[in-house]
C-alpha atoms as a PDB file:
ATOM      1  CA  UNK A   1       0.000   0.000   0.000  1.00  0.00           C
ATOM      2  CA  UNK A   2       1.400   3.442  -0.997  1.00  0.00           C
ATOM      3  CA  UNK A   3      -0.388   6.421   0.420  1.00  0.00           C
ATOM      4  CA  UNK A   4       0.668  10.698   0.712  1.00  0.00           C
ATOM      5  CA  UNK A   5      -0.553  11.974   3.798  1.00  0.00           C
ATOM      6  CA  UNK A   6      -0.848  16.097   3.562  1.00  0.00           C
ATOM      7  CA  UNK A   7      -2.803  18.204   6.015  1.00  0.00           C
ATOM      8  CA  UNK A   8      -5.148  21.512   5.036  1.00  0.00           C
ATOM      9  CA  UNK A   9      -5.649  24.123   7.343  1.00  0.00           C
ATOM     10  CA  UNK A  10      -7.431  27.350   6.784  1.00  0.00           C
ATOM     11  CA  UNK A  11      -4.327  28.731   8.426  1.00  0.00           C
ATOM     12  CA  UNK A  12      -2.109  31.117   6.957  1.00  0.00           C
ATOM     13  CA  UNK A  13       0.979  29.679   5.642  1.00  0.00           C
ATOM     14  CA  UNK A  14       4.154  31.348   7.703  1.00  0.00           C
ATOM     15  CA  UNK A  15       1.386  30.022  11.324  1.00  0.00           C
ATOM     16  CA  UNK A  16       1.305  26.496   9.245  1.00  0.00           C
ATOM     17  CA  UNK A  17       5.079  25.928   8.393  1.00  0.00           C
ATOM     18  CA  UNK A  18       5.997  27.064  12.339  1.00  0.00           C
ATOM     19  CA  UNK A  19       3.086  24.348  13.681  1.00  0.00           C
ATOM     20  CA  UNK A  20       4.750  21.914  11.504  1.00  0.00           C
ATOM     21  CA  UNK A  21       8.281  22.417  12.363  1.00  0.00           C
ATOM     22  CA  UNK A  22       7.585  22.706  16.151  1.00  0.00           C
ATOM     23  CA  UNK A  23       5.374  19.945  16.012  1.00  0.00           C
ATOM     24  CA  UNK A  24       7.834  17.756  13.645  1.00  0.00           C
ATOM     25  CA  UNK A  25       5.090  16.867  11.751  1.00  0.00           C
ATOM     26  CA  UNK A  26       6.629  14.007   8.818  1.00  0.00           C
ATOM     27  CA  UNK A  27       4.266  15.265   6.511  1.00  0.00           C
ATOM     28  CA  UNK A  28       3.136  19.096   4.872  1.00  0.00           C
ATOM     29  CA  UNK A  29       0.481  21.428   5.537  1.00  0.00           C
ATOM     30  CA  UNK A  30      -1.074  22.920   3.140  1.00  0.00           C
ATOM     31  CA  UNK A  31      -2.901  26.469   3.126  1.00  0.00           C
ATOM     32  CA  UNK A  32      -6.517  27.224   2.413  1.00  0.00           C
ATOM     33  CA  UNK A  33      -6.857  30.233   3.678  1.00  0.00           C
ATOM     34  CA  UNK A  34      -8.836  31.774   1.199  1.00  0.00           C
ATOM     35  CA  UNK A  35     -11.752  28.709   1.693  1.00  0.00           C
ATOM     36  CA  UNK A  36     -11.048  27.741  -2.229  1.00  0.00           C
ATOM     37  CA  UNK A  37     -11.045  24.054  -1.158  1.00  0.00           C
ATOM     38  CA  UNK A  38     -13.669  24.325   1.473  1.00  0.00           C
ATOM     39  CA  UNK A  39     -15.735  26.057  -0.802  1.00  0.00           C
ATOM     40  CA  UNK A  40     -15.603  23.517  -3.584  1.00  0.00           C
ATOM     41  CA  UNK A  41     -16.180  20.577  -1.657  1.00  0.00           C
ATOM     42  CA  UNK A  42     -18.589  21.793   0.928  1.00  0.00           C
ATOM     43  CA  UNK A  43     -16.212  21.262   4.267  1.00  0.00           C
ATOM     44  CA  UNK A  44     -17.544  21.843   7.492  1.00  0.00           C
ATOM     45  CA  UNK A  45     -15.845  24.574   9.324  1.00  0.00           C
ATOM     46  CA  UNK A  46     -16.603  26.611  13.094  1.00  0.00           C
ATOM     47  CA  UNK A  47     -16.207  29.500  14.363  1.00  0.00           C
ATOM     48  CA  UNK A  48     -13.595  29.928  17.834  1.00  0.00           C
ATOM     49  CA  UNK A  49     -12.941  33.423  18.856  1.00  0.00           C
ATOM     50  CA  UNK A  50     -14.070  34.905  15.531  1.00  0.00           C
ATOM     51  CA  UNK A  51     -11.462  32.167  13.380  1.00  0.00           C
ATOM     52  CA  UNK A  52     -13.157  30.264  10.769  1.00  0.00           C
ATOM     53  CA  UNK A  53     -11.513  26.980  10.959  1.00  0.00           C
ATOM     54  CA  UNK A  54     -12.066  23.679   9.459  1.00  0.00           C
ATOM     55  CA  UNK A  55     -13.248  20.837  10.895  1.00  0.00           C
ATOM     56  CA  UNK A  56     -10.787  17.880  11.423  1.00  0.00           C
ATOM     57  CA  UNK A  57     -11.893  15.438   8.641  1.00  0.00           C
ATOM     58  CA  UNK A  58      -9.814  12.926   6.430  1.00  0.00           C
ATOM     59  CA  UNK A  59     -10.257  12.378   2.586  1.00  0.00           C
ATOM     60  CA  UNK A  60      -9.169   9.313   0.937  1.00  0.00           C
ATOM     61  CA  UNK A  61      -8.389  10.464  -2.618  1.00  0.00           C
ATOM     62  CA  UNK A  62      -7.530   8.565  -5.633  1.00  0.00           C
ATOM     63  CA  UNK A  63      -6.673   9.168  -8.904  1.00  0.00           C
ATOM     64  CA  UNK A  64      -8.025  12.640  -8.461  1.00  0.00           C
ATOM     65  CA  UNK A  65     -11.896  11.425  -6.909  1.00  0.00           C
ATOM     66  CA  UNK A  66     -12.550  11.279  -3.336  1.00  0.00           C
ATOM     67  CA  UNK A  67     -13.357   7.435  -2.490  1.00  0.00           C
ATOM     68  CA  UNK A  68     -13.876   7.887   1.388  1.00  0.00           C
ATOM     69  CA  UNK A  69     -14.128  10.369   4.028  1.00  0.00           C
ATOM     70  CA  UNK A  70     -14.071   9.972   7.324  1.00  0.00           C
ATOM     71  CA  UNK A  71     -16.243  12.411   9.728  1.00  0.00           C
ATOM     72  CA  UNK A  72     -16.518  13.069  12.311  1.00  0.00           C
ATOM     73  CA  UNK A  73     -13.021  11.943  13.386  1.00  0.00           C
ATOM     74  CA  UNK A  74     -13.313  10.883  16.681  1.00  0.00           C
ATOM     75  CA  UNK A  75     -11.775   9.998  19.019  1.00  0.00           C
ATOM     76  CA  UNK A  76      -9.178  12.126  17.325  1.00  0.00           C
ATOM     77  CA  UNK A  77      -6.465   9.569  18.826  1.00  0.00           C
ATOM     78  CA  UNK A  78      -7.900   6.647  16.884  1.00  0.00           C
ATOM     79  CA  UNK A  79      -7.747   8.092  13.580  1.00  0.00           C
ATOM     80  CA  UNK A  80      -4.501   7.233  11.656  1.00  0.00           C
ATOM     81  CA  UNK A  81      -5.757   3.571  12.649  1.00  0.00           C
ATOM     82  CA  UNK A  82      -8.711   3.856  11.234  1.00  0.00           C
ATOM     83  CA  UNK A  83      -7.540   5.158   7.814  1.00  0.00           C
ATOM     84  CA  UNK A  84      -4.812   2.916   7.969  1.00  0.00           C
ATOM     85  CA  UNK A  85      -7.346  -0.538   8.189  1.00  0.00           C
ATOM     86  CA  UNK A  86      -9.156   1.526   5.705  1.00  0.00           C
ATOM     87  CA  UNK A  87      -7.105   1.628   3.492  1.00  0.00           C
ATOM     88  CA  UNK A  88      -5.753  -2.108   4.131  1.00  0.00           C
ATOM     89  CA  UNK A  89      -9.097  -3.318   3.760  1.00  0.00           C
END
């Protein structure tokens, strides 16, 4: 099984790329804060302390068409296994 992992935040860019370094995330953020993305596909985001943010979701996507998505995630913790027997399966 081969699989890219990226995540999308609404976040700008410079607030991603220091997350990701101080977190030592092994995989890149990418930037929607403009709400392109969420726009297009409908996301779910909330409001906290007047930041639009999106909802933590994951998207299985292959050969450019969504085939899964998992939401809610929860419990957050359980995730990446659940993707991961997912995508086994």
């Amino acid at each position: 099984m081969h699989a890219a992992v990226f995540g999308l935040s609404t976040q700008p860019t410079d607030y991603q790329r220091e997350m990701a370094e101080r977190l030592h995330l092994p995989f890149e953020v990418l930037s929607d804060s403009q709400f392109e993305f969420c726009a297009a596909l409908h996301l779910p985001t909330f409001e906290a302390s007047g930041v639009r943010l999106l909802k933590r979701l994951t998207l299985i996507v292959k050969d450019a068409r969504i085939e899964h998505v998992f939401y809610p995630v929860f419990p957050p913790n359980e995730s990446a296994d659940e993707v991961l027997r997912w995508l086994k399966g």
